[in-house]
C-alpha atoms as a PDB file:
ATOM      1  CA  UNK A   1     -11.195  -1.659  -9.750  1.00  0.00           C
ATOM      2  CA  UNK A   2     -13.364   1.453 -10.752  1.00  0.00           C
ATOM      3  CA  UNK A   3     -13.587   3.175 -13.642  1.00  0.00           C
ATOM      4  CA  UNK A   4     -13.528   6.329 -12.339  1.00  0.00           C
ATOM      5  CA  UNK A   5     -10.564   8.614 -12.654  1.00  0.00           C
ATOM      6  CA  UNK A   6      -8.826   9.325  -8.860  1.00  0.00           C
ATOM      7  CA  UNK A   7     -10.285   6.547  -7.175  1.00  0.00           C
ATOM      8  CA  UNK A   8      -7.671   4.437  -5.959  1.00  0.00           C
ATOM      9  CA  UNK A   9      -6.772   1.329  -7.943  1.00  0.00           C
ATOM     10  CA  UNK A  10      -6.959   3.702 -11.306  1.00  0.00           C
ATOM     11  CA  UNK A  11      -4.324   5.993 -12.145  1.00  0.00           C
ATOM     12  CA  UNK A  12      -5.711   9.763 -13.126  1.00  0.00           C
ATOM     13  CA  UNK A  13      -6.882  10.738 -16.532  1.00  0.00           C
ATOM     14  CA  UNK A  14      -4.977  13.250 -18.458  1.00  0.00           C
ATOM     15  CA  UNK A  15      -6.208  16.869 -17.825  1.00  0.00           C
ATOM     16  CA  UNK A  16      -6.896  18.529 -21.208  1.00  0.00           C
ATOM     17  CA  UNK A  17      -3.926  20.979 -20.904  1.00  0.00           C
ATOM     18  CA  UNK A  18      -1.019  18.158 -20.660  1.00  0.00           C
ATOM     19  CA  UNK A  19       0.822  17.527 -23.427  1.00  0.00           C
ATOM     20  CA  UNK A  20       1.868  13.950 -23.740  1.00  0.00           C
ATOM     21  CA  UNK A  21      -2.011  12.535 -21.980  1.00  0.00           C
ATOM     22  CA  UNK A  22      -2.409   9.512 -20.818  1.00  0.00           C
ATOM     23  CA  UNK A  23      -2.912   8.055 -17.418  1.00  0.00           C
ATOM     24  CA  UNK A  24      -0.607   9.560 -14.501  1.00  0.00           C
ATOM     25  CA  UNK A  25       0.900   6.789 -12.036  1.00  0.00           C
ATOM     26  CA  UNK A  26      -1.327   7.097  -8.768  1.00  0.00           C
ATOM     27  CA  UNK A  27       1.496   8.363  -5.547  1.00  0.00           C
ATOM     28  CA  UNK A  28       2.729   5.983  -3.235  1.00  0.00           C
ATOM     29  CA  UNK A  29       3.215   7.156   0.152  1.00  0.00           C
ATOM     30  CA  UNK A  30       6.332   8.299   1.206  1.00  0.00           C
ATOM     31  CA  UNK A  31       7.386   7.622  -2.643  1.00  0.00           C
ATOM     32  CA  UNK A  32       5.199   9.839  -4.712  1.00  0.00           C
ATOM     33  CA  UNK A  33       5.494   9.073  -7.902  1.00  0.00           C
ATOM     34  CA  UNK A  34       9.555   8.160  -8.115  1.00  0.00           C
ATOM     35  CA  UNK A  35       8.462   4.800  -7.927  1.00  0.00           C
ATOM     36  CA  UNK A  36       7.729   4.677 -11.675  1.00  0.00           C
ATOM     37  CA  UNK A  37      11.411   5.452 -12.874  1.00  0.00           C
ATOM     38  CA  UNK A  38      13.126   4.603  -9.721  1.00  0.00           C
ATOM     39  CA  UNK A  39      14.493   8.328  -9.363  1.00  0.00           C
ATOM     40  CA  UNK A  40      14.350  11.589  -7.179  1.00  0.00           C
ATOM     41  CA  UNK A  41      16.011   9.644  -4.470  1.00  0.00           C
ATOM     42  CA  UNK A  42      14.570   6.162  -4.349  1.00  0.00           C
ATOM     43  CA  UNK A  43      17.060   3.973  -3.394  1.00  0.00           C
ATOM     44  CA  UNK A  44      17.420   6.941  -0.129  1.00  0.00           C
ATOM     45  CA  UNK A  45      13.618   6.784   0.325  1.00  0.00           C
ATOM     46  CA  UNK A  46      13.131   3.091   0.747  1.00  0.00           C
ATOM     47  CA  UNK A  47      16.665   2.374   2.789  1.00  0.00           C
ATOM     48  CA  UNK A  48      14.703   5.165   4.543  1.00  0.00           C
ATOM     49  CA  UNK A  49      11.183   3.290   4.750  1.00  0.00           C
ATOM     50  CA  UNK A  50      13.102  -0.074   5.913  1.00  0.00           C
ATOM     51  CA  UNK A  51      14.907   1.329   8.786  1.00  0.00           C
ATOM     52  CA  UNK A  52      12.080   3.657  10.123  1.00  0.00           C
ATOM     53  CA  UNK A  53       9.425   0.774  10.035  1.00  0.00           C
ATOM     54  CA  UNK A  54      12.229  -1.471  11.681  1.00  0.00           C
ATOM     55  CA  UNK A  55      12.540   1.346  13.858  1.00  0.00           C
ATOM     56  CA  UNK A  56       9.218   1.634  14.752  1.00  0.00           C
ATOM     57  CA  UNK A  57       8.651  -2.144  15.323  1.00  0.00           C
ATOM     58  CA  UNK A  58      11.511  -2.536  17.570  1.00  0.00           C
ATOM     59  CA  UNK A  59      10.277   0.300  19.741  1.00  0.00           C
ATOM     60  CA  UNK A  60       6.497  -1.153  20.130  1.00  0.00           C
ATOM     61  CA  UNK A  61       8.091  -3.868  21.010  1.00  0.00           C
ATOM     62  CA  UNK A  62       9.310  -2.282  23.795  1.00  0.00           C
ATOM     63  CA  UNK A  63       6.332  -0.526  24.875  1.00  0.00           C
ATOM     64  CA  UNK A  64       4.994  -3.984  24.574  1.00  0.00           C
ATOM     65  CA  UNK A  65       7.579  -5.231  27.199  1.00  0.00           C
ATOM     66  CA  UNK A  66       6.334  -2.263  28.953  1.00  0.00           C
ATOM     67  CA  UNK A  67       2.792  -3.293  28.849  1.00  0.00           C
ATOM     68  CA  UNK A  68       4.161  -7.117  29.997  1.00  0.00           C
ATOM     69  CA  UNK A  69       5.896  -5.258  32.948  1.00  0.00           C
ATOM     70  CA  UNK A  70       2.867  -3.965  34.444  1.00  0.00           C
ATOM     71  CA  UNK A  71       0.959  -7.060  33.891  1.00  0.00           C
ATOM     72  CA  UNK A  72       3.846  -8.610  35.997  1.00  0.00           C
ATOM     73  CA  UNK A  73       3.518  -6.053  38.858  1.00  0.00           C
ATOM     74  CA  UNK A  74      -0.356  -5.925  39.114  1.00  0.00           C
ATOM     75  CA  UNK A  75       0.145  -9.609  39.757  1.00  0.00           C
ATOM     76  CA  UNK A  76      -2.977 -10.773  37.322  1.00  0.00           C
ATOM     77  CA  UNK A  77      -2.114 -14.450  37.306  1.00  0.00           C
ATOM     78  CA  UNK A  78      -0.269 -16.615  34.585  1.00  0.00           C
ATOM     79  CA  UNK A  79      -3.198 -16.872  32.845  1.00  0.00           C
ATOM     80  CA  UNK A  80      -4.154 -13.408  31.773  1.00  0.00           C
ATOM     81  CA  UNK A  81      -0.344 -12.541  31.290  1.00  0.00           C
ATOM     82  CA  UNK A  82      -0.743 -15.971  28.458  1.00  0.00           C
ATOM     83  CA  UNK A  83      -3.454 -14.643  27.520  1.00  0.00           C
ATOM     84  CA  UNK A  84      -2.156 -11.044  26.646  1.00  0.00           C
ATOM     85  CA  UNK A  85       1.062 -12.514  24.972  1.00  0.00           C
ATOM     86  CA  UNK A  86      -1.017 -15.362  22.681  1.00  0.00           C
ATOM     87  CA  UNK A  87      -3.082 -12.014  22.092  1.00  0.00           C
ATOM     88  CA  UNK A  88      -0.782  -9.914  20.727  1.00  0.00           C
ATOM     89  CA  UNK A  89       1.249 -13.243  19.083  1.00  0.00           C
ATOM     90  CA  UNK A  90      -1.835 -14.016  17.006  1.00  0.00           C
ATOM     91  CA  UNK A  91      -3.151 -10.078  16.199  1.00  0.00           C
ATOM     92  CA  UNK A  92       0.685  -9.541  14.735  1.00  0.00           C
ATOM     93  CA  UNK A  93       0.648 -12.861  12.324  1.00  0.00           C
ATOM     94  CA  UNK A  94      -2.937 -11.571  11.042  1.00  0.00           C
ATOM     95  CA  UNK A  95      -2.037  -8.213  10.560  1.00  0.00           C
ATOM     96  CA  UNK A  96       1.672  -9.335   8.738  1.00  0.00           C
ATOM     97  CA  UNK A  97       0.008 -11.320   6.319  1.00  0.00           C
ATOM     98  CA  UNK A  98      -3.206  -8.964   5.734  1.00  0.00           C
ATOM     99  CA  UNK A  99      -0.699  -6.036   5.048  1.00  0.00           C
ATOM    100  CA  UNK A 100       1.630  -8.609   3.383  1.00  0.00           C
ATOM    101  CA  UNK A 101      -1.288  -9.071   0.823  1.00  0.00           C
ATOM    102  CA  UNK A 102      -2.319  -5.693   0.433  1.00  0.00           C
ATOM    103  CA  UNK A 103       1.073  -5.313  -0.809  1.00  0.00           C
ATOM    104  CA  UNK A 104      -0.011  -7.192  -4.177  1.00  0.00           C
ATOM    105  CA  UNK A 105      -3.825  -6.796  -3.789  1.00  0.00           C
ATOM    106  CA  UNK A 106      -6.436  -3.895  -3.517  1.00  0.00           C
ATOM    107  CA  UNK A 107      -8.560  -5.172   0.177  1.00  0.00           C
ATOM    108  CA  UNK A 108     -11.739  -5.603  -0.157  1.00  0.00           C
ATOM    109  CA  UNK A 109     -12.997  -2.833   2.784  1.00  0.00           C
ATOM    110  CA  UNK A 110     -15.775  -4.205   4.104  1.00  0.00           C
ATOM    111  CA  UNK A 111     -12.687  -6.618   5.481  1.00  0.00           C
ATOM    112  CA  UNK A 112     -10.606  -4.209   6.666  1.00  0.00           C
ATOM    113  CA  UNK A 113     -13.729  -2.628   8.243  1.00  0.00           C
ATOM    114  CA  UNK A 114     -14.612  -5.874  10.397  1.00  0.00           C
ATOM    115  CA  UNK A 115     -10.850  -6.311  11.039  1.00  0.00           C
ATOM    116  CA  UNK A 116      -9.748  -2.938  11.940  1.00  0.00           C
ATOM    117  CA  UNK A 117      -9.515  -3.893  15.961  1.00  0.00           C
ATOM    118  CA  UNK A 118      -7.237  -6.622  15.241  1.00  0.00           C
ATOM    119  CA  UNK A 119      -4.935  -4.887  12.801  1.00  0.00           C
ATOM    120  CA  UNK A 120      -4.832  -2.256  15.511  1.00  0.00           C
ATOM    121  CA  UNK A 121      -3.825  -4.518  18.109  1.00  0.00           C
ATOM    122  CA  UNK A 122      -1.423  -6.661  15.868  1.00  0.00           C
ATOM    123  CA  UNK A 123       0.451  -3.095  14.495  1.00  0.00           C
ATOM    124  CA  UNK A 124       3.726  -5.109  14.978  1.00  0.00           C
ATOM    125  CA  UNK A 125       3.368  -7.504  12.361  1.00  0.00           C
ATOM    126  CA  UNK A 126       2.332  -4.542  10.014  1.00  0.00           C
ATOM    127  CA  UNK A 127       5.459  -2.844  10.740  1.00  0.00           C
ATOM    128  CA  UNK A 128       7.534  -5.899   9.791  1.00  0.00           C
ATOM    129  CA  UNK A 129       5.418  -6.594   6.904  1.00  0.00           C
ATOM    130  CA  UNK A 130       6.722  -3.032   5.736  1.00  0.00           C
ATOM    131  CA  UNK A 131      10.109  -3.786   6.750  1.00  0.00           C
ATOM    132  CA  UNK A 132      10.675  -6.544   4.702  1.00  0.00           C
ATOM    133  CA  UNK A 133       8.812  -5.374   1.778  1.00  0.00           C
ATOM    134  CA  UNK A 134      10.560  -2.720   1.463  1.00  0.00           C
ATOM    135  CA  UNK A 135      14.082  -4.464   0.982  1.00  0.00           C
ATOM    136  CA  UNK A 136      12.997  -5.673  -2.377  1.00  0.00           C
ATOM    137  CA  UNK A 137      10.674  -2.772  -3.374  1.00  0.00           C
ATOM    138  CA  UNK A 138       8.780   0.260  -2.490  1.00  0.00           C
ATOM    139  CA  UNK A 139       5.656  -1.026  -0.210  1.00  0.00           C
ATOM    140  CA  UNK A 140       2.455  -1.570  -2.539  1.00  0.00           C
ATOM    141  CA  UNK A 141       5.141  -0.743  -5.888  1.00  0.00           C
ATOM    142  CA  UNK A 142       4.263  -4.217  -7.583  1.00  0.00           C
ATOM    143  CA  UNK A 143       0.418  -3.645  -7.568  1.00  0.00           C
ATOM    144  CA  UNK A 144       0.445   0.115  -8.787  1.00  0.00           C
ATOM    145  CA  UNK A 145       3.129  -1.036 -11.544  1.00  0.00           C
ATOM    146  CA  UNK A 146       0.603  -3.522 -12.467  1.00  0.00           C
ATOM    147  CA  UNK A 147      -2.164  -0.911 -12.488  1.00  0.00           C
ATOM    148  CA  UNK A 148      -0.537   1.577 -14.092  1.00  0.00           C
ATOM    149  CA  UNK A 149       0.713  -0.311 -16.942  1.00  0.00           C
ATOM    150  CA  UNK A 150      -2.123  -2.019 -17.961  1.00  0.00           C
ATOM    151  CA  UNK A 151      -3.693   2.117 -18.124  1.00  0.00           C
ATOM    152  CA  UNK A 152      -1.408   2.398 -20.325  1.00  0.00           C
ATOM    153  CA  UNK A 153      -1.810  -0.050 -22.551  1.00  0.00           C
ATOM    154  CA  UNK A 154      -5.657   0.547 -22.331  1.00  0.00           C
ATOM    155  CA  UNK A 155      -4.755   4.476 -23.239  1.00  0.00           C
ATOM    156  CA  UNK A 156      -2.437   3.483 -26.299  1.00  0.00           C
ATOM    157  CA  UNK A 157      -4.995   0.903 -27.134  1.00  0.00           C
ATOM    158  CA  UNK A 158      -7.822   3.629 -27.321  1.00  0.00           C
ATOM    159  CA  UNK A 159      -5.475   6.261 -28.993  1.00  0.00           C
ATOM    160  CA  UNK A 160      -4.011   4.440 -31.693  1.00  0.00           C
ATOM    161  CA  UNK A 161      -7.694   3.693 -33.031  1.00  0.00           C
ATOM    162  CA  UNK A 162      -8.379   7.512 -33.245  1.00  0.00           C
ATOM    163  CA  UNK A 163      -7.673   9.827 -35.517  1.00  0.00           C
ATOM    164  CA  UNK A 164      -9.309  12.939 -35.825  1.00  0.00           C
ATOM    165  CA  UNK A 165     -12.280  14.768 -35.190  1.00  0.00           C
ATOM    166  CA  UNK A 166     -15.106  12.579 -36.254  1.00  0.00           C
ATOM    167  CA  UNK A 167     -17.355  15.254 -36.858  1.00  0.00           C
ATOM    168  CA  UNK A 168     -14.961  16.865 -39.313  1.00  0.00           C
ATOM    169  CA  UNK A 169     -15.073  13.465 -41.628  1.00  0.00           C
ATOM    170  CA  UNK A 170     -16.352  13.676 -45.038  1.00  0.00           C
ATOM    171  CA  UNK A 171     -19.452  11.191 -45.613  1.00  0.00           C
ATOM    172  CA  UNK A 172     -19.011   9.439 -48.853  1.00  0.00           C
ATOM    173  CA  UNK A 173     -21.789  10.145 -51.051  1.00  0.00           C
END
């Protein structure tokens, strides 16, 4: 996790201006930032998230079934129509769990580089992953909760030692 304010993983420092400071919880997609209180519609936007990824899944699977179809017609052979199902089987369970543990994890990118193709391929399982995630919580909520508390125990931790404009203190003489 980086230092530097708006790079993901570390919620934004306070612009001068704000009153309050302190770090700002970094937006979740679809969720902004309502998954800090659990308000502006919530509850809607993740019943919301669960049945449009469930949506989603269900109809890949059918262009899947699509795909299947043709492979059926061109008459390929068993073994490339086995092939194509232990394919996409496989590419799913990899992407589920990789998406299932970015859920509580920051990726390291040079993996997600090297296993973009795959994740591509196995978009089903990510779909699901979402799905089910988002029955108990807001996709990704657990690791920017995380995140964004300890900010803000850094921020009180760093505040409560201040006070006052050092330059303005009297030197004892």
């Amino acid at each position: 996790m980086s230092d530097e304010p708006g790079t993901p993983g570390t919620p934004a420092a306070p612009t001068g201006g704000e009153p309050g400071g302190g770090p700002r919880p970094e937006p979740l997609r679809f969720f902004g930032t309502s998954w800090v209180n659990h308000d502006d519609g919530y509850a809607a936007r993740r019943a919301g998230v669960a049945v449009g990824s469930l949506v989603a899944a269900g109809v890949s699977c059918l262009v899947l079934r699509f795909a299947y179809q043709g492979l059926q017609i061109a008459d390929t052979g068993s073994f490339v129509t086995v092939l194509v199902v232990v394919m996409f089987a496989i590419c799913s369970a990899m992407a589920f769990r990789n998406t299932w543990d970015g859920f509580t994890k920051r990726p390291d990118p040079d993996r997600q580089a090297s296993l973009r193709g795959l994740l591509a391929i196995g978009f089903v399982g990510s779909l699901l992953a979402c799905f089910f995630r988002s029955l108990t919580e807001a996709p990704g909520e657990k690791l920017h909760r995380e995140e964004y508390e300890s900010a803000l125990r850094q921020y009180e931790s760093r505040s409560a030692r201040r006070t006052g404009n050092p330059s303005k203190k009297r030197r004892k003489k």
